[in-house]
Protein backbone atom coordinates (compact mmCIF):
# COMPACT_ATOMS: atom_id res chain seq x y z
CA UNK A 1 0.00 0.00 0.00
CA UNK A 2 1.54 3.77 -0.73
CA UNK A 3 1.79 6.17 1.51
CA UNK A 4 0.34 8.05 -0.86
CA UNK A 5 -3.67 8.16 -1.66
CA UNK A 6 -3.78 10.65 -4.49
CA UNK A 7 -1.71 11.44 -7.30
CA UNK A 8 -1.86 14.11 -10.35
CA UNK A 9 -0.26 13.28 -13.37
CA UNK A 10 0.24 16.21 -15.80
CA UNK A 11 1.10 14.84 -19.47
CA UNK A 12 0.30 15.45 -22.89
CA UNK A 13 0.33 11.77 -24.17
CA UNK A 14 -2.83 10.11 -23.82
CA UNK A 15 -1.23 6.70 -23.92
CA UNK A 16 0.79 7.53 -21.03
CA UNK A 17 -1.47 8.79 -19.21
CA UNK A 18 -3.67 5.26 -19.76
CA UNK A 19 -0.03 3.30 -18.94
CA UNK A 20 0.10 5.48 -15.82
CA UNK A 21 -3.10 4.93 -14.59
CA UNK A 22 -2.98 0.98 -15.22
CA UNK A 23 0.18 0.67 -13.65
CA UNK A 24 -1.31 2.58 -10.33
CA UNK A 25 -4.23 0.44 -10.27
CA UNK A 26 -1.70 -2.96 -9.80
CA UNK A 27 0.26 -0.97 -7.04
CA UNK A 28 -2.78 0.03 -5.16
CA UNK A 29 -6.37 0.10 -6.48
CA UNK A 30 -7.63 2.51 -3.69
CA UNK A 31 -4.93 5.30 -4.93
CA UNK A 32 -7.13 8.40 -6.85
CA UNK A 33 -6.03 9.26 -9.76
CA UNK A 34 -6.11 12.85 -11.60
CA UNK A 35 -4.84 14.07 -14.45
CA UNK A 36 -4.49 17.19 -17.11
CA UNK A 37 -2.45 18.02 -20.40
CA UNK A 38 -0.85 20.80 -19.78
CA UNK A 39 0.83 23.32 -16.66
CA UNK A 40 -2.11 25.69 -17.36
CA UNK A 41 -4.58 23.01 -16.94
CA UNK A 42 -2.84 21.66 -13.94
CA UNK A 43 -2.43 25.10 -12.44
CA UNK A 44 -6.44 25.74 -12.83
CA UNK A 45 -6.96 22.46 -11.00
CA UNK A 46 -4.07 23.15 -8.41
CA UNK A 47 -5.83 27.00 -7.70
CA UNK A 48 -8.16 27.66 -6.20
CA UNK A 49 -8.47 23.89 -5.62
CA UNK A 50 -10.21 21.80 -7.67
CA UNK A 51 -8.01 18.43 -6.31
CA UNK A 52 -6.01 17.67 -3.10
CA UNK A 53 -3.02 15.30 -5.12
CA UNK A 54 -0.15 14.39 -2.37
CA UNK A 55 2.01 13.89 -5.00
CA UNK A 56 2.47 15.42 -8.60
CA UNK A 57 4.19 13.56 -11.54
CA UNK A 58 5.17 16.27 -14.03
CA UNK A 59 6.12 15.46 -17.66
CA UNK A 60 8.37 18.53 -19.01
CA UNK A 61 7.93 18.02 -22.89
CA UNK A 62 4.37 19.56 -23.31
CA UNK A 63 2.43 21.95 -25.71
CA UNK A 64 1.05 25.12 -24.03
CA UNK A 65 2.97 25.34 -20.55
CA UNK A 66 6.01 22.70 -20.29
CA UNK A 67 7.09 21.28 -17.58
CA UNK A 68 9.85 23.74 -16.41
CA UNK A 69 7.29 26.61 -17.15
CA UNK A 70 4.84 24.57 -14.82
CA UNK A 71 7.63 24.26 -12.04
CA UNK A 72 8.13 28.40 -11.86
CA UNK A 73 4.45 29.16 -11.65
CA UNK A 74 3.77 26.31 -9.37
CA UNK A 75 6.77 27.92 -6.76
CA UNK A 76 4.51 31.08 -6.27
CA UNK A 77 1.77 29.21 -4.36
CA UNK A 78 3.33 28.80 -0.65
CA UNK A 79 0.20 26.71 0.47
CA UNK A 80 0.94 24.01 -2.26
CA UNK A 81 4.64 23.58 -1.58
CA UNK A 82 4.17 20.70 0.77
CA UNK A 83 3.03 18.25 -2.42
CA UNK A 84 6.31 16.98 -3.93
CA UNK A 85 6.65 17.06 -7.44
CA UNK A 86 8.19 13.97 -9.30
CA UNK A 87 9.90 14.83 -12.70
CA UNK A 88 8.59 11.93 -15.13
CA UNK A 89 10.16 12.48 -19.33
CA UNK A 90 11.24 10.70 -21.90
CA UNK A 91 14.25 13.32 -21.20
CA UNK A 92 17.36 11.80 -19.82
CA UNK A 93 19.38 15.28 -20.14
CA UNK A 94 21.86 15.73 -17.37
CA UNK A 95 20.43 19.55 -17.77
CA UNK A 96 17.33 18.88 -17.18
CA UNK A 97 17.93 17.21 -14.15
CA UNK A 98 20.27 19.77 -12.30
CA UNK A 99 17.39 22.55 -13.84
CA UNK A 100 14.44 20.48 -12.53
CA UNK A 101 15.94 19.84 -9.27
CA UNK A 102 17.19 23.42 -9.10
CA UNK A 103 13.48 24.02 -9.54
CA UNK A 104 12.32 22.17 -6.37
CA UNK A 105 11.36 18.50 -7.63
CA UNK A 106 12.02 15.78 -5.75
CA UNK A 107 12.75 13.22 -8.13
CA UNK A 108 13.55 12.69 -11.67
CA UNK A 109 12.00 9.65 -13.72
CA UNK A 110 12.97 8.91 -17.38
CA UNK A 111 10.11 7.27 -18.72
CA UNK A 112 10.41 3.28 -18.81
CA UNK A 113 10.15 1.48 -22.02
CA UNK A 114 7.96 -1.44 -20.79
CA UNK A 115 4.82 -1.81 -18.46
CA UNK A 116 6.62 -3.65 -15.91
CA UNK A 117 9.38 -1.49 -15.45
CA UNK A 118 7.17 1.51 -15.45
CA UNK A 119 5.18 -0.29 -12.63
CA UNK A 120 8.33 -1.04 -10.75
CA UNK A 121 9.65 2.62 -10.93
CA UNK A 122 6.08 4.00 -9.69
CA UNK A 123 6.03 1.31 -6.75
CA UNK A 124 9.40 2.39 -5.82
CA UNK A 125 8.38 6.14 -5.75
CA UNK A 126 5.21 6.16 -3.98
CA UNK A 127 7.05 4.43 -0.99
CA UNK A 128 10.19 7.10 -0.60
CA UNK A 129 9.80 9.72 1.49
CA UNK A 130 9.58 12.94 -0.67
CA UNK A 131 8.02 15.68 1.33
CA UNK A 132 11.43 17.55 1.71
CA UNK A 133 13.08 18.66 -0.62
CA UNK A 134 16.82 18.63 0.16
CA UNK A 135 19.67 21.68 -1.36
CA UNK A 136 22.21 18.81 -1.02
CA UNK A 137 21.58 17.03 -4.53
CA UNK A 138 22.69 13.67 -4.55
CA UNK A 139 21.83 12.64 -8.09
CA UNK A 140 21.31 8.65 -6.67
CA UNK A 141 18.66 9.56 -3.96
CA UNK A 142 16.90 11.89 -7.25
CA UNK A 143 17.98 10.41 -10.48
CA UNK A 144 15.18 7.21 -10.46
């Protein structure tokens, strides 16, 4: 069971959104699941409140407001700081994950290539501890 009972994903891709969502329901069919397109439609769910995630998974290649647009706008609301924002790409850019982190995520996910590993990855996440957010990078405890 996560420790963890709500999640947001904000993606673009349908299909992995659908992947996302599938995997979840094997790792714990009680978790709720949200999701929009976009940082603008996240930010309109995220204020005022629309949903109450506990965690975020963030893609950062998306039409509209990317990820790393999402991350700077998302910083300006103190009362949503607390929810810990997992970076989850297709990028694997060493860039994007010193920017990202720089930006206050917690973690940093490169998107898995099968449903098993994507499963794994999510499983692995929603157990950690990510409610601070620690200056000291340490790419191992952040790099998933």
């Amino acid at each position: 069971m996560s420790k963890y009972r709500s999640l947001f994903l904000i993606d673009d891709d349908e299909d992995d959104q659908l992947l996302f969502r599938d995997a979840l329901k094997q790792i714990d069919a009680g978790l709720a699941f949200f999701s929009a397109d976009n940082g603008i439609e996240a930010l309109k769910l995220l204020e005022p409140p629309q949903i109450f995630p506990d965690i975020i998974f963030l893609d950062l290649n998306m039409p509209v407001m990317n990820g790393f647009e999402f991350l700077v706008e998302f910083r300006k609301f103190d009362h949503l700081q607390h929810i810990p924002i997992v970076i989850f790409t297709t990028s694997s850019n060493p860039d994007h994950v010193l920017q990202t982190h720089a930006l206050g995520a917690r973690a940093f996910i490169t998107k898995p290539s099968s449903f098993p590993n994507l499963r794994n990855k999510l499983a692995s996440v929603l157990n950690m501890n990510l409610t601070a957010w620690d200056e000291k990078f340490l790419s191992s405890d952040y790099l998933l």
